[in-house]
PDB file of N, CA and C in Angstrom:
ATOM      1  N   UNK A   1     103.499 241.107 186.856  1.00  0.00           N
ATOM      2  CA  UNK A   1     103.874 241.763 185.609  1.00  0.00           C
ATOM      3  C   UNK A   1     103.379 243.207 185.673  1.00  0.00           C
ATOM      4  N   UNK A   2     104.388 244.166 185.051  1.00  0.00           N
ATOM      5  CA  UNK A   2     103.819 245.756 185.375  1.00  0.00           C
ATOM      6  C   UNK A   2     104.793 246.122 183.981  1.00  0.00           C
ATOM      7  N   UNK A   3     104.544 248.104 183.534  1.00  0.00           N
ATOM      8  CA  UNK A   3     104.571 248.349 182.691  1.00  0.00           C
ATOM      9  C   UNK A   3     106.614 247.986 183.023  1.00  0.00           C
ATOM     10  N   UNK A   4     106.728 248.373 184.010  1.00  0.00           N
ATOM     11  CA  UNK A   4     108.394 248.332 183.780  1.00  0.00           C
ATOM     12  C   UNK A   4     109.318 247.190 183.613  1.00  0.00           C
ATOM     13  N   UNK A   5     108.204 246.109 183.982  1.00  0.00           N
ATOM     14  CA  UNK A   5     108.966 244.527 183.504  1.00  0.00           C
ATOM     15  C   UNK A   5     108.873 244.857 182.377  1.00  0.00           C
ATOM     16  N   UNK A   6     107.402 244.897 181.083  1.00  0.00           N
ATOM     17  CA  UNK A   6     107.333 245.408 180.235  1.00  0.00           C
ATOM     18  C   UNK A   6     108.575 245.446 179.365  1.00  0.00           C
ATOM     19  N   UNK A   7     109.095 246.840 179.902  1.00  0.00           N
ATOM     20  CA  UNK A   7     109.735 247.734 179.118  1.00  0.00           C
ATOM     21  C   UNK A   7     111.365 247.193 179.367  1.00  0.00           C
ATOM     22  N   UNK A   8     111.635 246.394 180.136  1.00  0.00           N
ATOM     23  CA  UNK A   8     112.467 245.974 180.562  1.00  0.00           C
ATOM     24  C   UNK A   8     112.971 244.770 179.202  1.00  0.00           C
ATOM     25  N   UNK A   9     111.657 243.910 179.098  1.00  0.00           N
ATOM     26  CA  UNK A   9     112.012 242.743 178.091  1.00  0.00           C
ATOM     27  C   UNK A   9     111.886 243.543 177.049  1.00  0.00           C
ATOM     28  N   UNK A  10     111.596 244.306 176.152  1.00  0.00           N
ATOM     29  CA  UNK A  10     111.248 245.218 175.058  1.00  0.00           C
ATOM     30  C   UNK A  10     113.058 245.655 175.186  1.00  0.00           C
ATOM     31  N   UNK A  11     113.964 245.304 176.179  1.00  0.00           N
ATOM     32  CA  UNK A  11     115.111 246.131 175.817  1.00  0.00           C
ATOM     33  C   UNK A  11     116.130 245.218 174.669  1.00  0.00           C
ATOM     34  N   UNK A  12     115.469 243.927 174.717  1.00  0.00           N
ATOM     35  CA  UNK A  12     115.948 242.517 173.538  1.00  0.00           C
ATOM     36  C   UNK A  12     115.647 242.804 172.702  1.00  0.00           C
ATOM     37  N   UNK A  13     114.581 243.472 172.188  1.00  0.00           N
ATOM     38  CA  UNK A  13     113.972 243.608 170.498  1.00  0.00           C
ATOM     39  C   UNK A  13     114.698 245.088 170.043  1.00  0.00           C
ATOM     40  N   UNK A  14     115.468 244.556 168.877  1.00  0.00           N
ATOM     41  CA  UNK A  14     116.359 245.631 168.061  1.00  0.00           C
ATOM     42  C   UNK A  14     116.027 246.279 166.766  1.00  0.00           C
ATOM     43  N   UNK A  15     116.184 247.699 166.445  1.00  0.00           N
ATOM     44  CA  UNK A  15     115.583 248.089 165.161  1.00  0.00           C
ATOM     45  C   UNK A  15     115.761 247.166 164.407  1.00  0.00           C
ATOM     46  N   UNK A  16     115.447 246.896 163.090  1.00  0.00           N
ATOM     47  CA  UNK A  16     116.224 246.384 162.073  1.00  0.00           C
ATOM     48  C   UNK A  16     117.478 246.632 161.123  1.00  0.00           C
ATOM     49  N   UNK A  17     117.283 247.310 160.985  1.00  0.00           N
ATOM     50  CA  UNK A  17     118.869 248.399 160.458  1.00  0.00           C
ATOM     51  C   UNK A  17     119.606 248.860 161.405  1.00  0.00           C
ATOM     52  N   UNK A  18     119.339 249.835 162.384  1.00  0.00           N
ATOM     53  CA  UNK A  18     120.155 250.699 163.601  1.00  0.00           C
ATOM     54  C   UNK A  18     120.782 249.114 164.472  1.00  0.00           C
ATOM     55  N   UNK A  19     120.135 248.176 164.261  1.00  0.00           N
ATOM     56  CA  UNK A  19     120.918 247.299 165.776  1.00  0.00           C
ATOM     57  C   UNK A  19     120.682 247.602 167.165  1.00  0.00           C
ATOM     58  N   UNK A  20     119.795 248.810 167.508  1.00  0.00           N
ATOM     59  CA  UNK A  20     119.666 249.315 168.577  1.00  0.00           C
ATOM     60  C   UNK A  20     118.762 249.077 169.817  1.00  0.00           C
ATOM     61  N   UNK A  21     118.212 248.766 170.919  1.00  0.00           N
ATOM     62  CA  UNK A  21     117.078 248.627 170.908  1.00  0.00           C
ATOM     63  C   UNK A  21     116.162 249.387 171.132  1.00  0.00           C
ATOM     64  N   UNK A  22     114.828 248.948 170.820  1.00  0.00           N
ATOM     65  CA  UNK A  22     114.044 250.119 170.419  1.00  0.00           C
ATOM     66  C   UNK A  22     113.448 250.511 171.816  1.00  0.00           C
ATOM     67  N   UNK A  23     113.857 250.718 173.070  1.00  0.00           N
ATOM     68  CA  UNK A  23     113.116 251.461 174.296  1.00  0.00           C
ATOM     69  C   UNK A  23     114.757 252.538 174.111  1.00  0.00           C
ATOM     70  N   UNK A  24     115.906 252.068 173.941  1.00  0.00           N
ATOM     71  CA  UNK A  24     116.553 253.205 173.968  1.00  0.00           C
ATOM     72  C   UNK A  24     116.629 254.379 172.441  1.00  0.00           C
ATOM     73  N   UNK A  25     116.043 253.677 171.753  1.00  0.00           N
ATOM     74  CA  UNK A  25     116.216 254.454 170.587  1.00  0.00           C
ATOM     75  C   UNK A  25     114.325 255.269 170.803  1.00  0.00           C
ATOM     76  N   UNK A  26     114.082 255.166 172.135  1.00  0.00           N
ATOM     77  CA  UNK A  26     112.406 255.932 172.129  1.00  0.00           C
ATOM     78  C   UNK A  26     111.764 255.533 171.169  1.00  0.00           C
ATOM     79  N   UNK A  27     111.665 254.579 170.380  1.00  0.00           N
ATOM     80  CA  UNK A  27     110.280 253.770 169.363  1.00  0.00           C
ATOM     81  C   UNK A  27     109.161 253.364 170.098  1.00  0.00           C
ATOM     82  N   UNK A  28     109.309 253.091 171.460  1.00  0.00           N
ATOM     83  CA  UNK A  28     108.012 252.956 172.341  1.00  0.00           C
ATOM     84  C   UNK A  28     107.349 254.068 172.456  1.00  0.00           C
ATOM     85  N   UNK A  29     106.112 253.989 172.107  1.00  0.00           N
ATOM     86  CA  UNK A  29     105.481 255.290 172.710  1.00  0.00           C
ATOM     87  C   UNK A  29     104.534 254.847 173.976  1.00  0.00           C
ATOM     88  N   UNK A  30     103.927 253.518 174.031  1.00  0.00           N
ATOM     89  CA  UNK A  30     103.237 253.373 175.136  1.00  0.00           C
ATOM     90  C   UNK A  30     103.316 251.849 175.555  1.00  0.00           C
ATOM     91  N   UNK A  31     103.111 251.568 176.436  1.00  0.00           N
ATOM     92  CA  UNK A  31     102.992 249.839 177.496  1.00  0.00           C
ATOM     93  C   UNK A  31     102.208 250.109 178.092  1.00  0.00           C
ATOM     94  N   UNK A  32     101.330 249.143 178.098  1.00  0.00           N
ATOM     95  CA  UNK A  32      99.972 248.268 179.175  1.00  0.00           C
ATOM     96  C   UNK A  32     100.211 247.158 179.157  1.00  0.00           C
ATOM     97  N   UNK A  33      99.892 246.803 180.424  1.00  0.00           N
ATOM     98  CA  UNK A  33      99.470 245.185 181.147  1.00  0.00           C
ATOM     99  C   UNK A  33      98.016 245.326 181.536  1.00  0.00           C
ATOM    100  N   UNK A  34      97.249 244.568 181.282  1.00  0.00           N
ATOM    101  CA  UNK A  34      95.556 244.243 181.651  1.00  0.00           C
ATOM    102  C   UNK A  34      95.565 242.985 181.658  1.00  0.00           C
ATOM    103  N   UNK A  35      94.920 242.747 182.963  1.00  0.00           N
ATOM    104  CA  UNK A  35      94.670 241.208 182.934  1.00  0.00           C
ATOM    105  C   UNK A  35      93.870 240.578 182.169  1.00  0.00           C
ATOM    106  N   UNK A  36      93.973 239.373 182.020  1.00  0.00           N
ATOM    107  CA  UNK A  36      92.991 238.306 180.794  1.00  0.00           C
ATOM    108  C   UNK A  36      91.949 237.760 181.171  1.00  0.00           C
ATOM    109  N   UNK A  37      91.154 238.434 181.186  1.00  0.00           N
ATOM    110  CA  UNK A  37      90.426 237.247 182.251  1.00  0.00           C
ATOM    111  C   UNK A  37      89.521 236.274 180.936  1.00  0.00           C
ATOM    112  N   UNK A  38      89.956 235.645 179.854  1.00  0.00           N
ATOM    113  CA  UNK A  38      89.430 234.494 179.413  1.00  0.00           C
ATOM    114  C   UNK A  38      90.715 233.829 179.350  1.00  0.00           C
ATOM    115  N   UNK A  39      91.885 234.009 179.984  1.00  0.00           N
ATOM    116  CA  UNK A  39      93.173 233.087 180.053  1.00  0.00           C
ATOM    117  C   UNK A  39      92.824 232.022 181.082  1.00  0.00           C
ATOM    118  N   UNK A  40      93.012 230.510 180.122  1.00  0.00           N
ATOM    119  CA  UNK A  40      92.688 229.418 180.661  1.00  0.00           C
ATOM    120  C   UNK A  40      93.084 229.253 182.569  1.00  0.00           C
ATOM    121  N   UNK A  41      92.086 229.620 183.646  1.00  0.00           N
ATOM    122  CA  UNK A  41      92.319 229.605 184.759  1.00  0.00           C
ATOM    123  C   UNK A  41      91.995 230.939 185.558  1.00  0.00           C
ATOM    124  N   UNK A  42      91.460 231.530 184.842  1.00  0.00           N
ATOM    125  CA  UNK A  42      91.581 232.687 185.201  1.00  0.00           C
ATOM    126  C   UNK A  42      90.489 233.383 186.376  1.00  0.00           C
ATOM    127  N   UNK A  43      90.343 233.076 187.219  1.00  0.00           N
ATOM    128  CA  UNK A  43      89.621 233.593 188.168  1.00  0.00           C
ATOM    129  C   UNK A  43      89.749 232.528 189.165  1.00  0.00           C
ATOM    130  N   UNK A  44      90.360 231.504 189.291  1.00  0.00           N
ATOM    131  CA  UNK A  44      90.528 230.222 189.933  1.00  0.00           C
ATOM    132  C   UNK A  44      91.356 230.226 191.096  1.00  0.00           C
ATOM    133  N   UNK A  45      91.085 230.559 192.255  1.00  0.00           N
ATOM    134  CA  UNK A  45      92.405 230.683 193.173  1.00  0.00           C
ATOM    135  C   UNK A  45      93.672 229.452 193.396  1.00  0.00           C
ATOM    136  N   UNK A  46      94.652 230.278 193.551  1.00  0.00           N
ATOM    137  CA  UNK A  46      96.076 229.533 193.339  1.00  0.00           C
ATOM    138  C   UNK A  46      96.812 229.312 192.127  1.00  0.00           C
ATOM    139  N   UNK A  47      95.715 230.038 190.669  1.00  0.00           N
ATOM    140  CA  UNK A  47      96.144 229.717 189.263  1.00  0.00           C
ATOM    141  C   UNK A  47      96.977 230.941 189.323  1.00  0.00           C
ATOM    142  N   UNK A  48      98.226 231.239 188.741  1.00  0.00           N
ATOM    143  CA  UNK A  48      99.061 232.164 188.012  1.00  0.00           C
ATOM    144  C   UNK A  48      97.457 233.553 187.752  1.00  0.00           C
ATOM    145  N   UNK A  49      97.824 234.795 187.662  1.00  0.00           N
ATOM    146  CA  UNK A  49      97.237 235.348 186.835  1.00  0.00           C
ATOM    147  C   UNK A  49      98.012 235.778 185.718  1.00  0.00           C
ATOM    148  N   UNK A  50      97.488 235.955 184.348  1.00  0.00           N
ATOM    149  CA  UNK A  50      97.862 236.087 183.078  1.00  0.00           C
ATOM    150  C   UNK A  50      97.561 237.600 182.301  1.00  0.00           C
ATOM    151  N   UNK A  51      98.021 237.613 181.665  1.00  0.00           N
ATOM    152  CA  UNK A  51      98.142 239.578 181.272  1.00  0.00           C
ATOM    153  C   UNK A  51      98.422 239.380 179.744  1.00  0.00           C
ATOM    154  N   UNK A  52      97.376 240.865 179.483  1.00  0.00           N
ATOM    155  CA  UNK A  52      97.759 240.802 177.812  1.00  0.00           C
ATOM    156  C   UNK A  52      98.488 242.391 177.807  1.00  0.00           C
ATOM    157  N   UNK A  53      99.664 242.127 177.125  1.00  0.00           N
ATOM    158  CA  UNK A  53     100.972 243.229 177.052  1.00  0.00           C
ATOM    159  C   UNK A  53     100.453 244.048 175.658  1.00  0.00           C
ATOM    160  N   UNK A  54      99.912 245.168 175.982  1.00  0.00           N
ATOM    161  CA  UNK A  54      99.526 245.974 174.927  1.00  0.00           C
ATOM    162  C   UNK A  54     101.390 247.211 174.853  1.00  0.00           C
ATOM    163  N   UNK A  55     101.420 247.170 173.177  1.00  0.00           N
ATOM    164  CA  UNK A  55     102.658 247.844 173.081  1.00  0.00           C
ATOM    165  C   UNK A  55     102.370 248.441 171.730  1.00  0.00           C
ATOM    166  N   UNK A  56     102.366 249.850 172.119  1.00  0.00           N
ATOM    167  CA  UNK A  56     102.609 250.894 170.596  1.00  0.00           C
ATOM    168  C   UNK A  56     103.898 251.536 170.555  1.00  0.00           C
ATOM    169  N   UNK A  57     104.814 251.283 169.178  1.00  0.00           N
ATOM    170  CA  UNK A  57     105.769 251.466 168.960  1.00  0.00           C
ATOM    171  C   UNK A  57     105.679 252.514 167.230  1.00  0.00           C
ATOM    172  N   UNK A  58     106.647 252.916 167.454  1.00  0.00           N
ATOM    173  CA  UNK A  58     106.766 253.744 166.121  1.00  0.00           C
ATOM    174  C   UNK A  58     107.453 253.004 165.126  1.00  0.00           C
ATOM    175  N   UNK A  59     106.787 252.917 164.224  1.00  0.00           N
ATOM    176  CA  UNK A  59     107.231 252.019 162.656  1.00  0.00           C
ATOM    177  C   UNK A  59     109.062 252.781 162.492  1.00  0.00           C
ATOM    178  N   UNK A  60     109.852 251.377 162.101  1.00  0.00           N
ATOM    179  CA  UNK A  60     110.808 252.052 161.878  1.00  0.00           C
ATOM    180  C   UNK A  60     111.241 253.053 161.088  1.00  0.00           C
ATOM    181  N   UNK A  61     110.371 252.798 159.582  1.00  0.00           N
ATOM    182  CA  UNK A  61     109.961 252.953 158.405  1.00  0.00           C
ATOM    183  C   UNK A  61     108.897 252.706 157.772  1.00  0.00           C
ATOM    184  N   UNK A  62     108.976 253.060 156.209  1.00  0.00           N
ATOM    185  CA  UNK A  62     107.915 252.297 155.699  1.00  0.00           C
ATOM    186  C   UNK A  62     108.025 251.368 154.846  1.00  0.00           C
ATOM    187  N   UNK A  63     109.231 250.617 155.064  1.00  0.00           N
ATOM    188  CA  UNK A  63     109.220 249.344 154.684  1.00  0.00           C
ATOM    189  C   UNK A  63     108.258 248.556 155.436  1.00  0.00           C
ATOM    190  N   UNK A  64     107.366 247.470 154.297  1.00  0.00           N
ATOM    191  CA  UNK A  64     106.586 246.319 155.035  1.00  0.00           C
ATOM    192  C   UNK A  64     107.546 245.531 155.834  1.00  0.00           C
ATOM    193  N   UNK A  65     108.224 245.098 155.403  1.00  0.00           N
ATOM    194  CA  UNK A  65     108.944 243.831 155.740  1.00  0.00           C
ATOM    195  C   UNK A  65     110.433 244.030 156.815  1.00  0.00           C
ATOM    196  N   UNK A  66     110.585 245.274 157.347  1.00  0.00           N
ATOM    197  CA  UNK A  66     111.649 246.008 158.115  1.00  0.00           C
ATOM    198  C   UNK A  66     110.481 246.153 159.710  1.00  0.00           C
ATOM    199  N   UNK A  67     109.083 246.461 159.268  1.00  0.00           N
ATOM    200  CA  UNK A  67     108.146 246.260 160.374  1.00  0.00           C
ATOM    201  C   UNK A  67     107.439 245.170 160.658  1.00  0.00           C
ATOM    202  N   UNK A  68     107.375 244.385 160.327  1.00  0.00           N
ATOM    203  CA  UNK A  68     106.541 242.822 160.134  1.00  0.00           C
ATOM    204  C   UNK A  68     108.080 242.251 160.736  1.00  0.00           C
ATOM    205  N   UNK A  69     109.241 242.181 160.877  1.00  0.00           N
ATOM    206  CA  UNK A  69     110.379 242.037 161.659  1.00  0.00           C
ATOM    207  C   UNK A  69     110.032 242.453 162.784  1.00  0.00           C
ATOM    208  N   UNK A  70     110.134 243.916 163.196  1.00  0.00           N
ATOM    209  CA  UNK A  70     109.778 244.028 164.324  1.00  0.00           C
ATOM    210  C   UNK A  70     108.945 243.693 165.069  1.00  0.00           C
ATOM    211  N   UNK A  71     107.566 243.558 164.485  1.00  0.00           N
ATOM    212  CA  UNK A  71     106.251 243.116 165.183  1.00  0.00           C
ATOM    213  C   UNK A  71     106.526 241.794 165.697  1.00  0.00           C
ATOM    214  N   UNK A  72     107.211 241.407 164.615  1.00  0.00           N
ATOM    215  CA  UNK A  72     106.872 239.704 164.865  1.00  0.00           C
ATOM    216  C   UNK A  72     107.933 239.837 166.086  1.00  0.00           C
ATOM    217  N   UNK A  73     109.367 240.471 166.005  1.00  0.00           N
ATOM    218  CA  UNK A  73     110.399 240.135 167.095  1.00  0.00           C
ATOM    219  C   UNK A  73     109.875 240.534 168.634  1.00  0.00           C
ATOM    220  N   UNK A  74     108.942 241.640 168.558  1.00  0.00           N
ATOM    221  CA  UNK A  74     108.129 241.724 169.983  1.00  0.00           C
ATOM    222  C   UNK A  74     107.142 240.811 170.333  1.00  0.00           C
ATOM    223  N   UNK A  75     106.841 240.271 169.608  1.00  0.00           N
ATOM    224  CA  UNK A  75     105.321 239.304 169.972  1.00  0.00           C
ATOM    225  C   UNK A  75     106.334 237.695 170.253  1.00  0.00           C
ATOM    226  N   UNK A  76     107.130 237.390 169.718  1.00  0.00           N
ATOM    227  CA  UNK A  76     108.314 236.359 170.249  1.00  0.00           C
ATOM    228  C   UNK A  76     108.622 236.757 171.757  1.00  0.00           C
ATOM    229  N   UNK A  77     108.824 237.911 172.006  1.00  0.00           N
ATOM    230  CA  UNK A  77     109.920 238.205 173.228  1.00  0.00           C
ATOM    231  C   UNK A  77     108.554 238.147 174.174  1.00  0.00           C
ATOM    232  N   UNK A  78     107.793 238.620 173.535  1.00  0.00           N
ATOM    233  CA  UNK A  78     106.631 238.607 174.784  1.00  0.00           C
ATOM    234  C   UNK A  78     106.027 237.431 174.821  1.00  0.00           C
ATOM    235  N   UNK A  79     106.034 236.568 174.193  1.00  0.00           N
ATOM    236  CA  UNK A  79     105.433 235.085 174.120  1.00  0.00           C
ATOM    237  C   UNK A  79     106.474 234.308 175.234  1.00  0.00           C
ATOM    238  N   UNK A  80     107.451 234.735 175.413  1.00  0.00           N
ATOM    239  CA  UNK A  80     108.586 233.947 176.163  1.00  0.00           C
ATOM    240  C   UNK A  80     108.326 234.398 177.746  1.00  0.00           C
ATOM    241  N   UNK A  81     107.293 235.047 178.290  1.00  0.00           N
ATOM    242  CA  UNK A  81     107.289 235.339 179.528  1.00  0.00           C
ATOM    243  C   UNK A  81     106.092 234.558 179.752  1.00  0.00           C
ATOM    244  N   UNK A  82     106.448 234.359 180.885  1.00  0.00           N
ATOM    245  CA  UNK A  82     105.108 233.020 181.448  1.00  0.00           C
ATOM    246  C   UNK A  82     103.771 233.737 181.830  1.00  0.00           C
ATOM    247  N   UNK A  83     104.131 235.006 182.398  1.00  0.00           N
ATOM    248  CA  UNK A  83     102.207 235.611 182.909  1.00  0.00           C
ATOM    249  C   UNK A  83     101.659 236.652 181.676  1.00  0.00           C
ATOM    250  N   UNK A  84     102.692 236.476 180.443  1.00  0.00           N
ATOM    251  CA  UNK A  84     101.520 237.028 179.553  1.00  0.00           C
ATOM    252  C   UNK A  84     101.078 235.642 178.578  1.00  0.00           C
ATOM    253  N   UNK A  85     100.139 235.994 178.603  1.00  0.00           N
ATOM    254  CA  UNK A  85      99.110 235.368 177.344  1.00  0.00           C
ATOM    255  C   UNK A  85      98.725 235.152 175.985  1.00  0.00           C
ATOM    256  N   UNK A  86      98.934 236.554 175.566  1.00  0.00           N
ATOM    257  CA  UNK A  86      98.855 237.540 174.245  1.00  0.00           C
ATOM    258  C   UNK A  86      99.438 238.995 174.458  1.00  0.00           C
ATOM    259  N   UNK A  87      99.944 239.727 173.202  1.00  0.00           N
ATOM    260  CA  UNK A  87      99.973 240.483 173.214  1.00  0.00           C
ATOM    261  C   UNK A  87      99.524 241.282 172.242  1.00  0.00           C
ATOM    262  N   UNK A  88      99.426 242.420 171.965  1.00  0.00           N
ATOM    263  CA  UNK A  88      99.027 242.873 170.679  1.00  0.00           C
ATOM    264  C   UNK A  88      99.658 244.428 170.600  1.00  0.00           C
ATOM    265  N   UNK A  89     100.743 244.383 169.369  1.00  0.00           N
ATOM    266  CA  UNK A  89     101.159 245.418 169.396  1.00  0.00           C
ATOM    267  C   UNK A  89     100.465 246.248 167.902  1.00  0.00           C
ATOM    268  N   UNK A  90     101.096 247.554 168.198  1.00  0.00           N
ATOM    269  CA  UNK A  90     100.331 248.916 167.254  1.00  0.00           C
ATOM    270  C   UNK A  90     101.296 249.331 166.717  1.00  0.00           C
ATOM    271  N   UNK A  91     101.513 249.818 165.577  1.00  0.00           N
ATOM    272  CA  UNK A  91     102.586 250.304 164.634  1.00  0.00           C
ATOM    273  C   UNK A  91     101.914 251.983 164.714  1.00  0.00           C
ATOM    274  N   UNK A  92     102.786 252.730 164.928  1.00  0.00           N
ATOM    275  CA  UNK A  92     102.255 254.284 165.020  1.00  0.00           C
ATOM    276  C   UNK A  92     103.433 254.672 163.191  1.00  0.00           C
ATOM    277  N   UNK A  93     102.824 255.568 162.618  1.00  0.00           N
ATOM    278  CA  UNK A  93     103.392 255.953 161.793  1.00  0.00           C
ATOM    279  C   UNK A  93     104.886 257.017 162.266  1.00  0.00           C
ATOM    280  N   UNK A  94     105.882 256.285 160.987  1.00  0.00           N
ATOM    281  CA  UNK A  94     107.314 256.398 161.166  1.00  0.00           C
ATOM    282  C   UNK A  94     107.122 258.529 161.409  1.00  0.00           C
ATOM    283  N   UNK A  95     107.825 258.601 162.606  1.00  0.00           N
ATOM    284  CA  UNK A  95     107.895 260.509 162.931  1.00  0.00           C
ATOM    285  C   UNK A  95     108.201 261.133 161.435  1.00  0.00           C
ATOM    286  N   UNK A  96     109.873 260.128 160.856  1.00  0.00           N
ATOM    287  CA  UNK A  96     110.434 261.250 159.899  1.00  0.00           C
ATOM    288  C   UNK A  96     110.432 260.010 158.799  1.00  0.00           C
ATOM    289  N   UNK A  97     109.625 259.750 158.309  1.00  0.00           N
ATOM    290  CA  UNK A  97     109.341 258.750 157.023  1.00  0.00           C
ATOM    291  C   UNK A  97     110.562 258.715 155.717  1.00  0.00           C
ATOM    292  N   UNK A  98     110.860 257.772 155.637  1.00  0.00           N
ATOM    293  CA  UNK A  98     112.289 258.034 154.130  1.00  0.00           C
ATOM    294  C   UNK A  98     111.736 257.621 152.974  1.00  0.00           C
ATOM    295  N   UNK A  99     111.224 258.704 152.251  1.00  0.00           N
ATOM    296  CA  UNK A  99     111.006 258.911 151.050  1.00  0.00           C
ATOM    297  C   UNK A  99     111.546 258.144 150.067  1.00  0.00           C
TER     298      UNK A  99
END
């Protein structure tokens, strides 16, 4: 697992309004992979190693519930890959906020 698998599965998760997804609409601002090392097996030779997918994205808005969509739709997509573990994403405040 590396930042460009990453960014690769991040191309499934879609704004909420635009339909778009958010690595082409630039809402990513950053991806990390770091390994886990309290993921069940983890230092054990022949076990899988496991990775926690750190992802800061720019709020679509400031709707609660338009970002609590998104969060949740990245932490799904990243739950569906077998060598991550956890992830934990960051909401960066929306660039041009709608009043």
């Amino acid at each position: 697992m590396n930042e460009v698998a990453l960014l690769n599965a991040l191309r499934d998760c879609f704004h909420p309004v635009l339909r778009r997804n958010i690595v082409d609409l630039k809402m990513v601002r950053g991806v990390e992979v770091t390994r886990d090392l309290e993921a069940p097996g983890s230092g054990i030779p022949g076990v899988p190693q496991k990775f926690i997918a750190h992802v800061s994205i720019t709020a679509p808005g400031s709707d609660e519930a338009q970002n609590a969509q998104l969060v949740a739709q990245i932490e799904n997509r990243l739950a569906g890959i077998e060598a991550i573990s956890r992830s934990q994403v960051t909401l960066l405040p929306a660039l041009f906020p709608i009043l």
